[in-house]
N, C-alpha and C. Protein backbone atom coordinates (compact mmCIF):
# COMPACT_ATOMS: atom_id res chain seq x y z
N UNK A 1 -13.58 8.82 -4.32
CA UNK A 1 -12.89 7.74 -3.65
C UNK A 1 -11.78 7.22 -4.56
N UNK A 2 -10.67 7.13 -3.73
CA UNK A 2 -9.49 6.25 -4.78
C UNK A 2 -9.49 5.51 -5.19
N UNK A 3 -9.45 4.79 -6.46
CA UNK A 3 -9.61 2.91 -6.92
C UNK A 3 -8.10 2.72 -6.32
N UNK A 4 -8.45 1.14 -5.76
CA UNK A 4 -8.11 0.35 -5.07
C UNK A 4 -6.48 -0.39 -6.24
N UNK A 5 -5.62 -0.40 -5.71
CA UNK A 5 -4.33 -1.39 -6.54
C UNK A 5 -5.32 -2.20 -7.42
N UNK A 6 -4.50 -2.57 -8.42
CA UNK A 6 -4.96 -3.64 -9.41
C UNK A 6 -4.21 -4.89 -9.57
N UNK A 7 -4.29 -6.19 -9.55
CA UNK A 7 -3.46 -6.96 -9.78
C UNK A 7 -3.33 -7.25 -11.02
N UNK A 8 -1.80 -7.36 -11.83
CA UNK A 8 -1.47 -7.80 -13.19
C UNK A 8 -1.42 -8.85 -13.08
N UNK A 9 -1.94 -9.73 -14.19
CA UNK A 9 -1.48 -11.19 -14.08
C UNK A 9 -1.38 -11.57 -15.65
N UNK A 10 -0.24 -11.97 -16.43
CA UNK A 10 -0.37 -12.96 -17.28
C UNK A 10 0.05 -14.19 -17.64
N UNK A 11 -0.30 -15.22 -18.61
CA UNK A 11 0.30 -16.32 -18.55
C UNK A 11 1.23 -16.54 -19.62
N UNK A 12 1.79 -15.03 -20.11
CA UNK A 12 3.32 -15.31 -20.74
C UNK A 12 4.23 -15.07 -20.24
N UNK A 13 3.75 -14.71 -18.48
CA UNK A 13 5.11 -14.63 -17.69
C UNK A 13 5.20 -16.42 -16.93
N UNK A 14 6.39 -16.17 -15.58
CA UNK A 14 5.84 -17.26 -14.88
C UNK A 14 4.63 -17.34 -13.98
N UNK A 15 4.26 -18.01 -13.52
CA UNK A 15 3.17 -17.68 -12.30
C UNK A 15 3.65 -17.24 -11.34
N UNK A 16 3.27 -16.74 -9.99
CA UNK A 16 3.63 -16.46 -8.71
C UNK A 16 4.16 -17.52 -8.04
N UNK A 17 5.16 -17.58 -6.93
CA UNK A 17 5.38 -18.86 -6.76
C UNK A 17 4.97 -18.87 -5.40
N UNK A 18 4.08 -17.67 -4.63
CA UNK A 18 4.28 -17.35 -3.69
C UNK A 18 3.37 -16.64 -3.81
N UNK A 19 2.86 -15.71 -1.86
CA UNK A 19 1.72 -15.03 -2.10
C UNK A 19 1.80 -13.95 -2.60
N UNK A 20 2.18 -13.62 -3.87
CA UNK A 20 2.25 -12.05 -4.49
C UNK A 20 1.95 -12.33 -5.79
N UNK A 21 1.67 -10.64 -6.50
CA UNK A 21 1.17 -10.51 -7.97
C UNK A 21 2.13 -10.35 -8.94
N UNK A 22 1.74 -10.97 -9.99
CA UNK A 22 3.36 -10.31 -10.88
C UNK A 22 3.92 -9.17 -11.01
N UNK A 23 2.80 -7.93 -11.05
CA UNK A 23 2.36 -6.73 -10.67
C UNK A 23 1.44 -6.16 -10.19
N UNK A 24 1.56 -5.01 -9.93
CA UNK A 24 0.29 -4.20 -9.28
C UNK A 24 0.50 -2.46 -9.72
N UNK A 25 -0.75 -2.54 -10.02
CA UNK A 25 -1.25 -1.02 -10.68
C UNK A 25 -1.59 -0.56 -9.70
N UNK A 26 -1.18 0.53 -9.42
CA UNK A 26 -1.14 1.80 -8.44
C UNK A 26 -1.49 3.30 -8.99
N UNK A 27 -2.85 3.35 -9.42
CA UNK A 27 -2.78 4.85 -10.36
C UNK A 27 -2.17 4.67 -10.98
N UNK A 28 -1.14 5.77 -11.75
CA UNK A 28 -0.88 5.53 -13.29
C UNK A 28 0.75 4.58 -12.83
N UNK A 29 1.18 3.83 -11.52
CA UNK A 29 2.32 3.60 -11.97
C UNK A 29 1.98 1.85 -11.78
N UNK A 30 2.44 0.87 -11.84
CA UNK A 30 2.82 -0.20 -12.12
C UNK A 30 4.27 -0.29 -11.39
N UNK A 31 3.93 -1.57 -10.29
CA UNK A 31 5.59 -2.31 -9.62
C UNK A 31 5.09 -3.31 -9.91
N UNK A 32 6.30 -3.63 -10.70
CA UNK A 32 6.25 -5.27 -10.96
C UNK A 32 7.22 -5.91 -10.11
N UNK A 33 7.26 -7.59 -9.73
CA UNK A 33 7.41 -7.97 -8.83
C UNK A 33 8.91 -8.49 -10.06
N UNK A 34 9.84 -8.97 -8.84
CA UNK A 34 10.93 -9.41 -9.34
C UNK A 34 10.74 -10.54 -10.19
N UNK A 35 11.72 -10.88 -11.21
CA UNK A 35 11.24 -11.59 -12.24
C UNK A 35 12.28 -12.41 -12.23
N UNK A 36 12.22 -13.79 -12.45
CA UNK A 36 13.47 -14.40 -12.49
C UNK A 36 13.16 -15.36 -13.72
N UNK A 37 14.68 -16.34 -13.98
CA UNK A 37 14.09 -17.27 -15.24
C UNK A 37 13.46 -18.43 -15.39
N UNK A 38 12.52 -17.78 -15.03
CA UNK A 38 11.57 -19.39 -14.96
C UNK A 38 11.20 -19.02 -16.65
N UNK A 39 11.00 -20.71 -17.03
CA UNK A 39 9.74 -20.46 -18.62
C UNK A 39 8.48 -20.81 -18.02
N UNK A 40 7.58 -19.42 -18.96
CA UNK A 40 6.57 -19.29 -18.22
C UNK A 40 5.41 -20.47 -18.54
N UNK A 41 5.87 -21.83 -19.47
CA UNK A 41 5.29 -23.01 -19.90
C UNK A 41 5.62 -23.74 -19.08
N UNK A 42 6.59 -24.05 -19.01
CA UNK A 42 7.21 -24.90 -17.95
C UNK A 42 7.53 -24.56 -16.57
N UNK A 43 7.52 -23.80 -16.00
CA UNK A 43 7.86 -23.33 -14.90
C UNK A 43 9.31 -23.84 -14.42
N UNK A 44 10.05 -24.41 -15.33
CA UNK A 44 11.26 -24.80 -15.19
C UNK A 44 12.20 -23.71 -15.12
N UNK A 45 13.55 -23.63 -14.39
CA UNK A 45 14.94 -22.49 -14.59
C UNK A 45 15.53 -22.91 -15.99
N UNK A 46 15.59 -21.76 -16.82
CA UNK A 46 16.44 -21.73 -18.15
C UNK A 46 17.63 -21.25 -17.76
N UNK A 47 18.52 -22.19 -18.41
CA UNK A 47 20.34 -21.68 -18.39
C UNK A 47 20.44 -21.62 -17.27
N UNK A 48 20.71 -23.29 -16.57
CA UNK A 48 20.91 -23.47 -15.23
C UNK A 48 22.11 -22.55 -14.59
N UNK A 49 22.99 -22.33 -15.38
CA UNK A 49 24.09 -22.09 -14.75
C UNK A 49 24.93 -20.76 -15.62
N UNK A 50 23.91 -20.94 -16.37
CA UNK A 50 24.22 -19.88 -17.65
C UNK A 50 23.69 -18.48 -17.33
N UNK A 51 24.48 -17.11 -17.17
CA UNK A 51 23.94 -15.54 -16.99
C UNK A 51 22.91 -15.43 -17.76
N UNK A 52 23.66 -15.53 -18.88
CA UNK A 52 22.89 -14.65 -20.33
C UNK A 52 22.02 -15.27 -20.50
N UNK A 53 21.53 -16.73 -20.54
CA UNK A 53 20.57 -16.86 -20.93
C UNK A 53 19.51 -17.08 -19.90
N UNK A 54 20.06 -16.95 -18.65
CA UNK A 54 19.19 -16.36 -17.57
C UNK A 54 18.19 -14.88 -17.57
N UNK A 55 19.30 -14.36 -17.77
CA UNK A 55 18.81 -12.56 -17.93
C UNK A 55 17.86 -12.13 -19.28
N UNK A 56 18.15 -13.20 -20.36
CA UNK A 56 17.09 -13.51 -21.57
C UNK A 56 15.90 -13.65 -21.25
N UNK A 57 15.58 -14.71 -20.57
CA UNK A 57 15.18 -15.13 -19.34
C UNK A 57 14.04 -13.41 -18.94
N UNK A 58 14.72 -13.47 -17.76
CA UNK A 58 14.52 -12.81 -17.08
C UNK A 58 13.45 -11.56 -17.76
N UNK A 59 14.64 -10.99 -19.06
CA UNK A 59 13.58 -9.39 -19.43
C UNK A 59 12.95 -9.66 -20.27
N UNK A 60 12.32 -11.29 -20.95
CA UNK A 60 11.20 -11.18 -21.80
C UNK A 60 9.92 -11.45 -20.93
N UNK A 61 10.55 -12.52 -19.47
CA UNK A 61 9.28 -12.02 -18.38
C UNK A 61 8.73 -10.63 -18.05
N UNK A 62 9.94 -9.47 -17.85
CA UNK A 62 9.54 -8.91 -17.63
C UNK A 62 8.66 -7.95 -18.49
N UNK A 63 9.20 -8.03 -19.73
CA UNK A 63 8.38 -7.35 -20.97
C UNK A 63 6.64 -7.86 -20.90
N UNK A 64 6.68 -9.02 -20.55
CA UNK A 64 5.39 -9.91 -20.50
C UNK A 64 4.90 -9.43 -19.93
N UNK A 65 5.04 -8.69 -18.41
CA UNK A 65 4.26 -8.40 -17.72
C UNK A 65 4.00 -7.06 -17.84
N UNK A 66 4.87 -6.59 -18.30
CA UNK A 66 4.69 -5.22 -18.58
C UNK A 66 3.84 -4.82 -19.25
N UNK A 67 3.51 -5.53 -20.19
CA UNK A 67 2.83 -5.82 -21.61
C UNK A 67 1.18 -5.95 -21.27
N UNK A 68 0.83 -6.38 -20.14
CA UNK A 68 -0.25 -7.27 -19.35
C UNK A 68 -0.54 -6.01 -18.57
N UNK A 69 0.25 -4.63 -18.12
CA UNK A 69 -0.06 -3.75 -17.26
C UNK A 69 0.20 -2.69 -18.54
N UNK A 70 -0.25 -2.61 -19.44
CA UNK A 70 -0.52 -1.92 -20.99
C UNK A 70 0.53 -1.21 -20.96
N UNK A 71 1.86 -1.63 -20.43
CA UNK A 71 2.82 -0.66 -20.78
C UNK A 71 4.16 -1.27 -21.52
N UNK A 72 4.85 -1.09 -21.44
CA UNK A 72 6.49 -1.43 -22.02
C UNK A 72 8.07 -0.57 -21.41
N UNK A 73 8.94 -1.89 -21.57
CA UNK A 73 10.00 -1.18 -20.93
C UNK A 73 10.35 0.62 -20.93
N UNK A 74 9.49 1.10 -22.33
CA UNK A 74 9.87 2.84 -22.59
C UNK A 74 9.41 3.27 -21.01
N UNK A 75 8.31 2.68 -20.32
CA UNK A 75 7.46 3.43 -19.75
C UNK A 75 8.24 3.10 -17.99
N UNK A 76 9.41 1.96 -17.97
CA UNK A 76 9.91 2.14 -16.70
C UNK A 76 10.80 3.43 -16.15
N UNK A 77 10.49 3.73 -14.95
CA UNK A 77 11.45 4.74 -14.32
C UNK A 77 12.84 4.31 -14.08
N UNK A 78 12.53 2.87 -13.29
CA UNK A 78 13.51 2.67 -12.15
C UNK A 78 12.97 0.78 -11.83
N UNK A 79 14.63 0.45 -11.98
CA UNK A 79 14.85 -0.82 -12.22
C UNK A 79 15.73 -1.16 -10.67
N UNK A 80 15.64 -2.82 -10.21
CA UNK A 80 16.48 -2.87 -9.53
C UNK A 80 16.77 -4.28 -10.16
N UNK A 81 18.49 -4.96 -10.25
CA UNK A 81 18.55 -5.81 -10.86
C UNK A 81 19.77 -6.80 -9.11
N UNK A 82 19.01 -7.93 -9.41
CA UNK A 82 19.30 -8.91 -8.34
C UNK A 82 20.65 -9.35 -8.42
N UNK A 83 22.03 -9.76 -8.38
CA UNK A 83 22.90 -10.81 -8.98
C UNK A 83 23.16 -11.80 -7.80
N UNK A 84 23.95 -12.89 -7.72
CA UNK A 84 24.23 -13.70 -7.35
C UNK A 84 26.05 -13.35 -7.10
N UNK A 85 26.37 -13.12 -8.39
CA UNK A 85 27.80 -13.09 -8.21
C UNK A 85 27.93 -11.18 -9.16
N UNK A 86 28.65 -10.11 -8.72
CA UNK A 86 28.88 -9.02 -9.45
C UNK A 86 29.80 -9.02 -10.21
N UNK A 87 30.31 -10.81 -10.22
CA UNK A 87 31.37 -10.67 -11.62
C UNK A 87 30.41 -10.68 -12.76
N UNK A 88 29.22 -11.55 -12.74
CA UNK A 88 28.11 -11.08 -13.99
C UNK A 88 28.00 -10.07 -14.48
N UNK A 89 27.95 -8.96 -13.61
CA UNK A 89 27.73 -7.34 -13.88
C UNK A 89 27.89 -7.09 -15.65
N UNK A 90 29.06 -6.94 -15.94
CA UNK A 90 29.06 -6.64 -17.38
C UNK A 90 28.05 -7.56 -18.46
N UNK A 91 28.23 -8.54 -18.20
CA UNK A 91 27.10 -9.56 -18.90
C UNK A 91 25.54 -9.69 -19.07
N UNK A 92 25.02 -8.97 -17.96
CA UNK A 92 23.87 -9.21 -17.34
C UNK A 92 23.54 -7.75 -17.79
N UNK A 93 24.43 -6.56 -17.57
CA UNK A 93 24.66 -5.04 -18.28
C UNK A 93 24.12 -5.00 -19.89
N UNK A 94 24.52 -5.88 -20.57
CA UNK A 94 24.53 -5.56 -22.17
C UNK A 94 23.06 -6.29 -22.89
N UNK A 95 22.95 -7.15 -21.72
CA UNK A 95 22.11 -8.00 -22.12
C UNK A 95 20.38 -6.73 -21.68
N UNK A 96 20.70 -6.41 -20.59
CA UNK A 96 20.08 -5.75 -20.55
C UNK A 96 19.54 -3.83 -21.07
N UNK A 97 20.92 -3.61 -21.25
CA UNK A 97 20.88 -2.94 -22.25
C UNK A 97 20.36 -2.68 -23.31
N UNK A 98 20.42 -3.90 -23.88
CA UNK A 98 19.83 -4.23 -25.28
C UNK A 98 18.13 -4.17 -25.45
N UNK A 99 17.78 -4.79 -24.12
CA UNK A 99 16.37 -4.89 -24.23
C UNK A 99 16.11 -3.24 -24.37
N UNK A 100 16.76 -2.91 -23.35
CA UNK A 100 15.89 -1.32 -22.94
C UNK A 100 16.47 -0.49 -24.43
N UNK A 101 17.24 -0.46 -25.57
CA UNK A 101 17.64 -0.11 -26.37
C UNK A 101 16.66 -0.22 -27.61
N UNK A 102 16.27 -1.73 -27.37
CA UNK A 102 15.15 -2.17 -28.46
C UNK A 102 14.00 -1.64 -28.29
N UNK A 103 13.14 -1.13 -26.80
CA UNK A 103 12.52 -0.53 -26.66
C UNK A 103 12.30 1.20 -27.09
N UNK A 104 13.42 1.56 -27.02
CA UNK A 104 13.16 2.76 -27.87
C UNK A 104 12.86 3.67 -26.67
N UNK A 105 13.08 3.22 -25.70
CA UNK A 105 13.02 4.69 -24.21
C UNK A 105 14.22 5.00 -23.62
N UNK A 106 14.15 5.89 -22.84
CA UNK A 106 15.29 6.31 -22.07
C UNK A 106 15.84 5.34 -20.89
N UNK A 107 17.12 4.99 -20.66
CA UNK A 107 17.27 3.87 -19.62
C UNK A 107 17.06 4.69 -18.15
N UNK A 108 16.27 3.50 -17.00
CA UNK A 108 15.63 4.35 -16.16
C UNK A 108 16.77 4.42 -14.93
N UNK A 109 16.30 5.26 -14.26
CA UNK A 109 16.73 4.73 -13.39
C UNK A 109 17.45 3.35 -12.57
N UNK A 110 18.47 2.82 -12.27
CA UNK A 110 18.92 1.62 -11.82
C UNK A 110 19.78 1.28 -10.21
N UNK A 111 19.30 0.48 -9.34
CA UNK A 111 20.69 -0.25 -8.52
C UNK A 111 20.60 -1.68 -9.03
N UNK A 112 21.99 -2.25 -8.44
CA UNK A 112 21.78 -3.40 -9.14
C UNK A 112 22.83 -4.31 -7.70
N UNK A 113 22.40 -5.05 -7.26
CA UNK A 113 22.65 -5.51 -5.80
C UNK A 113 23.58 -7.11 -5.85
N UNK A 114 24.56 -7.14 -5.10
CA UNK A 114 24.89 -8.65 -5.31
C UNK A 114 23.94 -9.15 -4.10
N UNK A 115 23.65 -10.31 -4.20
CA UNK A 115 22.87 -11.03 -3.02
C UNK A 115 23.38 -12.18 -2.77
N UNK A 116 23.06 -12.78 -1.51
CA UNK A 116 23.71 -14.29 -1.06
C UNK A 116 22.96 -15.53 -2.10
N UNK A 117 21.71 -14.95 -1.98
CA UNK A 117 21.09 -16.25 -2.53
C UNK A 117 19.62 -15.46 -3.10
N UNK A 118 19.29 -16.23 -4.76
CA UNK A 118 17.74 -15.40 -4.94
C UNK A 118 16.92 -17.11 -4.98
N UNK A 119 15.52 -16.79 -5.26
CA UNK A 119 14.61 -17.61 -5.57
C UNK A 119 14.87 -18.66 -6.75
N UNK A 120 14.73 -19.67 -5.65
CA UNK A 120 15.19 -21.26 -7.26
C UNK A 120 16.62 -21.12 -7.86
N UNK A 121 17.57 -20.45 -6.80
CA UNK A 121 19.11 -20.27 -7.30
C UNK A 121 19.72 -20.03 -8.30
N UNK A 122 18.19 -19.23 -8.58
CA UNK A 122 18.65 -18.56 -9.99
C UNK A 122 20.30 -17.47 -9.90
N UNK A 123 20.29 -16.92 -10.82
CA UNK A 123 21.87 -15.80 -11.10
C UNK A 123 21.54 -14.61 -10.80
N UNK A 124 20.10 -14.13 -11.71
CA UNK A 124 19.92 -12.89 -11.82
C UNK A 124 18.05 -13.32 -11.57
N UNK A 125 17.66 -11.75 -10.93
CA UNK A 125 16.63 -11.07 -10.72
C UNK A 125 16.19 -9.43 -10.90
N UNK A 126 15.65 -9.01 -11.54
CA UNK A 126 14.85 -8.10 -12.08
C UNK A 126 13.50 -7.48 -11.99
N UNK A 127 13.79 -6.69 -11.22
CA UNK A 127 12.52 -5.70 -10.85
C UNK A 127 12.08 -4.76 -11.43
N UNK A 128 11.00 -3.60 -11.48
CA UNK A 128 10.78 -2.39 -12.18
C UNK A 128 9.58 -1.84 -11.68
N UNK A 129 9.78 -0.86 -11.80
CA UNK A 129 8.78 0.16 -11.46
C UNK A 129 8.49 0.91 -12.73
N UNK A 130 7.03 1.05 -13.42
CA UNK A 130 6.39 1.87 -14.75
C UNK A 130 5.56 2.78 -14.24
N UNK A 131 5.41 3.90 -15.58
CA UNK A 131 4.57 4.98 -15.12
C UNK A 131 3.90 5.01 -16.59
N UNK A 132 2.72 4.77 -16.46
CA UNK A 132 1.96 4.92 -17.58
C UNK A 132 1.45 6.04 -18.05
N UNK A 133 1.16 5.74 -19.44
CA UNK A 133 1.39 7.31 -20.37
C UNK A 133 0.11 7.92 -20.14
């Protein structure tokens, strides 16, 4: 018989704000749920108005959770990244870059979408899909 999804949950990301998991284990892969900049103490938006330190933001949540589903950015395939405005693009690019650079894996797969409006009006949002080793 197949084991059943797993729900990830930790409390160095934000909480859910809503009915979903931060992630979910699926056999060996892991989708994590979009990540935005909340601090995961405060549940407050960091860098109201600010990209970069949104998207700071953003991929140490997502490292968190990643981290919580025993894996790390090396181990994502395929990213989808949220914006608000695609003049960010380059900004939100390097910043993220960097993470996946510090990680020491190959950059995965990516789209990266302008949208009308994300959750708590944040700038940027960040998704991923992992495949564990």
């Amino acid at each position: 018989m197949p084991l059943l999804p797993q729900a990830v949950l930790t409390k160095n990301a934000p909480q859910p704000i809503g009915p979903y998991s931060q992630a979910i284990r699926a056999g060996n892969l892991v989708f994590c749920s979009g990540q935005i900049a909340l601090d995961p103490v405060s549940g407050q938006v960091v860098g109201a108005a600010d990209v970069e330190a949104q998207t700071e933001q953003v991929m140490k949540n997502l490292v968190a959770v990643l981290e919580a589903a025993s894996c790390s950015l090396k181990n994502v395939v395929k990213t989808t990244i949220f914006l608000k405005s695609m003049n960010d693009f380059p900004k939100v690019n390097a910043i993220y870059g960097r993470f996946v650079e510090q990680a020491g894996g190959i950059a995965p797969a990516r789209s990266t979408i302008e949208v009308a409006r994300l959750p708590k009006d944040v700038l940027v949002e960040v998704e991923a899909i992992a495949q564990l080793s």
